[in-house]
Protein backbone atom coordinates (compact mmCIF):
# COMPACT_ATOMS: atom_id res chain seq x y z
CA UNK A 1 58.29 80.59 -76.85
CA UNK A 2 55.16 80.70 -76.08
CA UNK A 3 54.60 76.88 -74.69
CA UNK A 4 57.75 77.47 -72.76
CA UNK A 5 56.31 80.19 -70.86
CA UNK A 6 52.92 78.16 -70.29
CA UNK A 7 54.71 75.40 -68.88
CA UNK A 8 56.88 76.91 -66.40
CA UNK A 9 53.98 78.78 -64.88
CA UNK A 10 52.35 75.17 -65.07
CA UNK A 11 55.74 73.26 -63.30
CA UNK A 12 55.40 76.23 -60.86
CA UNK A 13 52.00 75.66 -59.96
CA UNK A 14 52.38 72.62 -59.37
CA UNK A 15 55.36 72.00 -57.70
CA UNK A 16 54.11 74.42 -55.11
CA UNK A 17 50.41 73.68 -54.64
CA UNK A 18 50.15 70.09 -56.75
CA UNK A 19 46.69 69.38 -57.23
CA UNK A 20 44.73 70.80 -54.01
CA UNK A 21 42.34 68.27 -51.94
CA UNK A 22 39.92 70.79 -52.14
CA UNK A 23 39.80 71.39 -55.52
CA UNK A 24 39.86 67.47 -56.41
CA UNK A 25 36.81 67.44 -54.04
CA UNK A 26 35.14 69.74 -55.95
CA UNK A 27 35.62 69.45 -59.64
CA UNK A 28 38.04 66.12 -59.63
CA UNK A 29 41.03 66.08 -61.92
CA UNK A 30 41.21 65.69 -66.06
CA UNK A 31 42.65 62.56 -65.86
CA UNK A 32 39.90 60.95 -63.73
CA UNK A 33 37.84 62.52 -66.43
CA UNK A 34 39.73 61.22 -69.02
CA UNK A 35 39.71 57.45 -67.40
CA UNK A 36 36.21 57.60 -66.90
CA UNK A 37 35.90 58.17 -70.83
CA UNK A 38 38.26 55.53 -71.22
CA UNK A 39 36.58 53.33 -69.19
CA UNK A 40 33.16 53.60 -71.07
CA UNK A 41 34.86 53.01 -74.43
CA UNK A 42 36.31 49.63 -72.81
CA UNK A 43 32.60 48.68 -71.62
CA UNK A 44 30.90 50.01 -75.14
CA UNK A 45 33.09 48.76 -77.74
CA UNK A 46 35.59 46.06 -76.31
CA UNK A 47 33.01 43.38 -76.29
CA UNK A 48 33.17 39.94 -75.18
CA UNK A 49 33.55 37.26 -77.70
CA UNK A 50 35.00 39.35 -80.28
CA UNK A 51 38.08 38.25 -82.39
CA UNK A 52 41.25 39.61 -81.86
CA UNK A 53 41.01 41.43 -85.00
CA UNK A 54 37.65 43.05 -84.10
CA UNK A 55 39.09 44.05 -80.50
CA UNK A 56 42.30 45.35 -82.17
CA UNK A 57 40.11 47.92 -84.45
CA UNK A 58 37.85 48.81 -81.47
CA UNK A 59 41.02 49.86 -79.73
CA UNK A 60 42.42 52.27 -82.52
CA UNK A 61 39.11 54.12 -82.70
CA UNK A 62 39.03 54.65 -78.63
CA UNK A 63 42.45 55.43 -79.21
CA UNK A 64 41.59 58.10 -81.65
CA UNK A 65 38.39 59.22 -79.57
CA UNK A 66 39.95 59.64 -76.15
CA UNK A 67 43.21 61.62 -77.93
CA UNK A 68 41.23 63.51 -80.44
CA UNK A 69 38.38 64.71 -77.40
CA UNK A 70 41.71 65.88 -75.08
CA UNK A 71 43.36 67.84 -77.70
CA UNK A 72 40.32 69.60 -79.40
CA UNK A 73 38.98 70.52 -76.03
CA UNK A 74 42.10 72.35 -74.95
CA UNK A 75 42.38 73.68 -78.69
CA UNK A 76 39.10 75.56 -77.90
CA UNK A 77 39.92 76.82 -74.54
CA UNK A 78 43.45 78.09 -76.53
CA UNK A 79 41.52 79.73 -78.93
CA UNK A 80 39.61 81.31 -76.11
CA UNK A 81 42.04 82.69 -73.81
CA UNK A 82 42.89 86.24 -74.12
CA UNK A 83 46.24 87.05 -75.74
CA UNK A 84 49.88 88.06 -74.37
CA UNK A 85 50.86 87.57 -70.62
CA UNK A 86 46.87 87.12 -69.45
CA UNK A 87 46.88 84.53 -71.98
CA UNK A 88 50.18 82.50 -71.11
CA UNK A 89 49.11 83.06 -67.45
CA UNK A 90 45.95 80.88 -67.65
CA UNK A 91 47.21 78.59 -69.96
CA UNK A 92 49.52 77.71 -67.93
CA UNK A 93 46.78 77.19 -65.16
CA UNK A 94 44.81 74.95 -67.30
CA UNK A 95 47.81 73.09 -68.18
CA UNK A 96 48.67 72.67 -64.15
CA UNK A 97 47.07 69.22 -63.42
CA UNK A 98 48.84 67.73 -66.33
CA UNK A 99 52.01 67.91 -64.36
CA UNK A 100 52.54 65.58 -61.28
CA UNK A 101 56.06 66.82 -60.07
CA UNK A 102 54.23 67.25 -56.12
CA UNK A 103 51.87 64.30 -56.45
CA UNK A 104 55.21 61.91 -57.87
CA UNK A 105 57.25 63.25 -55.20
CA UNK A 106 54.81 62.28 -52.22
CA UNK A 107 53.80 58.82 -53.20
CA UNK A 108 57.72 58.20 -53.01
CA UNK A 109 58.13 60.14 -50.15
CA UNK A 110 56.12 58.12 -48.56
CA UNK A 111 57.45 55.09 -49.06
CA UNK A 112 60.81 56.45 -47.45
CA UNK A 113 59.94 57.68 -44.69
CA UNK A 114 58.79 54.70 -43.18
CA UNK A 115 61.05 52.29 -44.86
CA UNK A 116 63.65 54.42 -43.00
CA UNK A 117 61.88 53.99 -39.58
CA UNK A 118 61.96 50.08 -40.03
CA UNK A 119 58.03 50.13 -40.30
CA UNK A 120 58.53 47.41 -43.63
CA UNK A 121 54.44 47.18 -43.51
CA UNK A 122 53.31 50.90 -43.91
CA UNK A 123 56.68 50.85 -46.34
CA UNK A 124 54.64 48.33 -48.70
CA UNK A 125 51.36 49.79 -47.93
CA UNK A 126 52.73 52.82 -49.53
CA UNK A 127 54.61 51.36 -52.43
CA UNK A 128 51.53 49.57 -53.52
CA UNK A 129 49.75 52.74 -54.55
CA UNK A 130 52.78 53.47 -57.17
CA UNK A 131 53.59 49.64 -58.52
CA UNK A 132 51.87 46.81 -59.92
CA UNK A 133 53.57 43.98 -57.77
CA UNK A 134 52.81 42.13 -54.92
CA UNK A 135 53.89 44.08 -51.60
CA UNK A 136 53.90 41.26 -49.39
CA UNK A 137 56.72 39.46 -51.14
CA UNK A 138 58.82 42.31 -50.96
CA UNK A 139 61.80 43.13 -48.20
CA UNK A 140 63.42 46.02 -47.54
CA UNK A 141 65.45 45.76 -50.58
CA UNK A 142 62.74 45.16 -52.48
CA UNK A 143 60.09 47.88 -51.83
CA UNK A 144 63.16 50.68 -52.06
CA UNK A 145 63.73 49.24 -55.63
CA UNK A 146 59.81 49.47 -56.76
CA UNK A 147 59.86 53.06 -55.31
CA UNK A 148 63.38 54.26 -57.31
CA UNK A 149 62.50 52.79 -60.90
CA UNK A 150 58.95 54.48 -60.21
CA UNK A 151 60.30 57.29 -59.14
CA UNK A 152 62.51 57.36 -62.50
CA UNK A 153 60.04 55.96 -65.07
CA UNK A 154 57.19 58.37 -64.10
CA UNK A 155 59.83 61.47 -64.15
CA UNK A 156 59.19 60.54 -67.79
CA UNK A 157 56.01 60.19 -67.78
CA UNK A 158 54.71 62.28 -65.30
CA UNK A 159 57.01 65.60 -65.48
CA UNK A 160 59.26 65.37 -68.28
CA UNK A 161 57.00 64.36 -71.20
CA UNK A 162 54.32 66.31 -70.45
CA UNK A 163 56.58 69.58 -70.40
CA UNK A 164 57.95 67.82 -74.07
CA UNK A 165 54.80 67.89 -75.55
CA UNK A 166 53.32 71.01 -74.01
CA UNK A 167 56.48 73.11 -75.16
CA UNK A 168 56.12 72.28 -78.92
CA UNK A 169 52.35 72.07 -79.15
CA UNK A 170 50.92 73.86 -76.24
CA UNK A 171 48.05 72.95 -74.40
CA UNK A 172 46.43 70.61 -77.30
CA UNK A 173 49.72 69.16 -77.09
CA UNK A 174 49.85 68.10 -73.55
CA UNK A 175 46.44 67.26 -72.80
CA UNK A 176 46.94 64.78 -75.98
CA UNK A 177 49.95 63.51 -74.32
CA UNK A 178 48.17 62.85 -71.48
CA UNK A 179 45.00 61.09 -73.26
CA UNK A 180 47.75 58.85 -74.02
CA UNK A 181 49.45 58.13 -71.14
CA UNK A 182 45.93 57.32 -69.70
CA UNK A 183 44.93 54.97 -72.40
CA UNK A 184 47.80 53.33 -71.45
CA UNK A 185 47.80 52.72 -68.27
CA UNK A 186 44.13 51.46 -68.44
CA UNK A 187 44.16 49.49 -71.23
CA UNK A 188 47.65 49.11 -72.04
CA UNK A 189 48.11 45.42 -70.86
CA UNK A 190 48.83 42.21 -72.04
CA UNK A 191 45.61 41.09 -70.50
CA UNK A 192 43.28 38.63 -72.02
CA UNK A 193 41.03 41.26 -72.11
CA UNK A 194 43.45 44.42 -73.11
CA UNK A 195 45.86 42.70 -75.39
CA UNK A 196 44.35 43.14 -78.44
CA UNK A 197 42.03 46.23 -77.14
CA UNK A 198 44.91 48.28 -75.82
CA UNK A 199 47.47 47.37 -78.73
CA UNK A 200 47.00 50.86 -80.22
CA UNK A 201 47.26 52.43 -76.98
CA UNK A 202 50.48 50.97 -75.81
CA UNK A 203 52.15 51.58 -79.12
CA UNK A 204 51.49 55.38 -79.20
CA UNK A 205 52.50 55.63 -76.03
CA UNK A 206 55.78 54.18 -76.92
CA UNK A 207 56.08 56.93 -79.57
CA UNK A 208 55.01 60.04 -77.48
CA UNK A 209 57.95 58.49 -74.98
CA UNK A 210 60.40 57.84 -77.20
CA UNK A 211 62.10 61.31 -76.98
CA UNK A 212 61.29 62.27 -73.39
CA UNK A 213 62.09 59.17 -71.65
CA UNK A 214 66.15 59.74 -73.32
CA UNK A 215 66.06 62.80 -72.31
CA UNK A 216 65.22 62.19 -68.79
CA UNK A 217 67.69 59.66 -68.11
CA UNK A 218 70.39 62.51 -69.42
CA UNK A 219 68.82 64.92 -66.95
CA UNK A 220 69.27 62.20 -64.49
CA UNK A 221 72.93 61.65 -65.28
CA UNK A 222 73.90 65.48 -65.62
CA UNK A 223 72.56 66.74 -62.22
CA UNK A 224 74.19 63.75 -60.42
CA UNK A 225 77.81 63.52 -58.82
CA UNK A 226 78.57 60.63 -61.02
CA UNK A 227 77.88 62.11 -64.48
CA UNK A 228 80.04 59.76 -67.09
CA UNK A 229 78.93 56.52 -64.76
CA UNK A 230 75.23 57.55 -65.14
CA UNK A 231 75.47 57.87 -68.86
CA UNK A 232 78.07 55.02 -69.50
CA UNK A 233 75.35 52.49 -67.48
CA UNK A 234 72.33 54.29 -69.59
CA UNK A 235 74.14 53.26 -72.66
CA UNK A 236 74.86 50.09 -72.03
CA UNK A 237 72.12 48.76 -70.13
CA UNK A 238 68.61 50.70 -71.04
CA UNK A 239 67.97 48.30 -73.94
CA UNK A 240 68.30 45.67 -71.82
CA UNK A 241 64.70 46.86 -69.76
CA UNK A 242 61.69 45.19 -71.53
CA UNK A 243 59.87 48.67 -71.87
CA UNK A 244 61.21 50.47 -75.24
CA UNK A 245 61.58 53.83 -72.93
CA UNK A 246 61.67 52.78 -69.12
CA UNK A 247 65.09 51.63 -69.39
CA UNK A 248 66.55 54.79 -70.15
CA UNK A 249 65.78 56.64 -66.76
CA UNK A 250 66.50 53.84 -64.64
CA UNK A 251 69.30 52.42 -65.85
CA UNK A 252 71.01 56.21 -65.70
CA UNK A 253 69.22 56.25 -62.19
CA UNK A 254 71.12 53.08 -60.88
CA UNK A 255 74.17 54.66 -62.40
CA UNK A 256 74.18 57.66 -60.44
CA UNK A 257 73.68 55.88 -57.52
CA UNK A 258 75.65 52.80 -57.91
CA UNK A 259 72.78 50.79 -57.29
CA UNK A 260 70.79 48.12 -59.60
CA UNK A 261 67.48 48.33 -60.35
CA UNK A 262 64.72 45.93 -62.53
CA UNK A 263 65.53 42.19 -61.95
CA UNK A 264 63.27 39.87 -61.04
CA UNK A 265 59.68 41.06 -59.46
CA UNK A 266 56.76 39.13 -58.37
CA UNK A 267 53.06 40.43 -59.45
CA UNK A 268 49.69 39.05 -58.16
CA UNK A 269 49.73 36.47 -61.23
CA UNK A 270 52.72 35.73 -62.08
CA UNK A 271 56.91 36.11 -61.67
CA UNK A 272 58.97 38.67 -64.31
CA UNK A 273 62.29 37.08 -64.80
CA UNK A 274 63.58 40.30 -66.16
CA UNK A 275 67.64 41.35 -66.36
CA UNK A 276 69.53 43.73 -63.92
CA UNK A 277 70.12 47.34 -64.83
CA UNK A 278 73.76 47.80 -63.47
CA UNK A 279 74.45 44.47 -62.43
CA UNK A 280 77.16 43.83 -60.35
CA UNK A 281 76.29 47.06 -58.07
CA UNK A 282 74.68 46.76 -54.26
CA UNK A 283 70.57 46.23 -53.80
CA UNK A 284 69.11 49.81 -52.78
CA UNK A 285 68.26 51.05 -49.23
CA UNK A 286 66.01 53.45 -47.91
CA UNK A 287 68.79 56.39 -47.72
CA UNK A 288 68.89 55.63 -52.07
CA UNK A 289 65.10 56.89 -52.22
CA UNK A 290 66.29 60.06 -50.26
CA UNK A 291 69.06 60.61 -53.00
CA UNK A 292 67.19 59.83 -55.72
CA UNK A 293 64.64 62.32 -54.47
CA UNK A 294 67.43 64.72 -54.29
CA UNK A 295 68.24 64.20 -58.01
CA UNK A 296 64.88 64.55 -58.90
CA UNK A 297 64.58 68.37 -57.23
CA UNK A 298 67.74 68.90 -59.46
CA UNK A 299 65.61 67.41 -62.44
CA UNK A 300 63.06 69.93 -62.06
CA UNK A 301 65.01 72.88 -61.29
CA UNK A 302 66.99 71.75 -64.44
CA UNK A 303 63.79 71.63 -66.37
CA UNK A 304 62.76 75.04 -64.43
CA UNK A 305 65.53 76.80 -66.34
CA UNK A 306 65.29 75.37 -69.26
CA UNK A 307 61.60 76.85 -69.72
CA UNK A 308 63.01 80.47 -68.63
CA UNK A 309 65.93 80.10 -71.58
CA UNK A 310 63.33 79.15 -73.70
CA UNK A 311 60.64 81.76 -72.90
CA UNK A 312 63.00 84.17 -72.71
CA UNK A 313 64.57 83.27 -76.68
């Protein structure tokens, strides 16, 4: 399969290199492009004083802009890449920065490594690049839970679905995928301003993650130690998360390493009273980010060999 074969040169890439400082400097990355498009639909055509109903049809044509600009781009550049290996080769170049496995591991990385030393300030510092709450009214326990159910929702959305997508369709596929994922993130929110905007957004985003988000809590549970307890607490308790999709990787997550995860968090404006995935089970330390990071090498080497089956049928 061709799309197989892009995408592991693409996980390769970027699991080695991620996306270079130099190279940001120089050209930056598609998704900044894609946000800054974003972000001028939001200023053109999301206009103050409109009606819901005004705002809500505003946001299904940036919707269809911002997806439809992503995937006939890289349709072109598909149509103009030479054929066989040469061809698969730089595909799976341009499809590089649309994987995050080196940039996802870092930002969690760093939240470790100092949460391990006892420095809890530099610990928030770095959690606060990766999660919407407020830092300062984390602890210990706290700050390693933001950093796990990142960790495990943006395997999703970060590494898994954009391999999904990029295997059946190719590069169209996931540079549509992530035209979503940016829409959503930006605009996604149950804002006064992004509510009605961003409806379309965070709907089709709940689609496109529908399939990958299941499948990455499985990968979760199957390269673990605790295989049946990852998938038994996945079953029971990913429904229970107030995203349609996010519950599926965490809750296998905190199954594989006894821990719980979601609860209650504070953001900047207000308190989520939301339920425990694997209640009952102990709050997670610092080692937990180390093990989950450990799981998540497994994930990709999983993934890894799935792509060379593939390529290879």
């Amino acid at each position: 399969m061709t799309g197989a074969m892009m995408m592991l040169v693409a996980l390769g890439l970027d699991s080695l290199l991620g996306w270079p400082n130099p190279v940001f400097r120089v050209i930056g990355h598609p998704v900044s492009w894609l946000g800054r498009l974003v972000g001028a639909l939001d200023r053109w055509i999301n206009l103050d004083g409109a009606d819901d109903g005004a705002r809500r049809i505003a946001g299904v044509v940036a919707a269809a802009v911002v997806i439809g600009a992503a995937a006939e781009i890289a349709w072109v550049l598909t149509w103009l890449v030479p054929g066989a290996w040469p061809g698969v080769v730089l595909t799976g170049v341009l499809a590089w920065p649309f994987v995050a496995v080196r940039s996802l591991r870092d930002h969690v990385q760093a939240v470790a490594l100092p949460l391990a030393d006892g420095d809890l300030a530099a610990a928030r510092r770095a959690v606060s690049m990766i999660v919407g709450r407020d830092p300062e009214q984390l602890g210990r326990e706290g700050v390693a839970r933001a950093a796990l159910e990142s960790l495990a929702e943006n395997t999703s959305d970060a590494v898994v679905a954009p391999i999904f997508w990029g295997v059946i369709f190719g590069l169209p596929g996931i540079a549509a995928y992530k035209a979503i994922n940016t829409l959503d993130s930006m605009i996604g929110h149950r804002t006064p301003r992004h509510h009605a905007f961003g409806w379309a957004s965070a709907r089709i985003d709940d689609l496109a993650n529908l399939i990958p988000a299941r499948l990455t809590g499985l990968l979760f549970a199957l390269v673990s130690t605790r295989p049946r307890a990852a998938l038994a607490t996945m079953w029971r308790d990913a429904r229970r998360h107030r995203s349609p999709n996010a519950g599926w990787p965490e809750a296998a997550l905190a199954g594989a390493l006894e821990i719980r995860l979601s609860g209650p968090r504070v953001y900047h404006d207000h308190v989520a009273d939301e339920p425990w995935l694997n209640e009952g089970a102990a709050d997670p330390q610092a080692a937990d980010i180390a093990r989950a990071l450990r799981l998540f090498r497994f994930v990709v080497l999983a993934l890894a060999l799935i792509l060379a089956v593939l390529s290879v049928v």
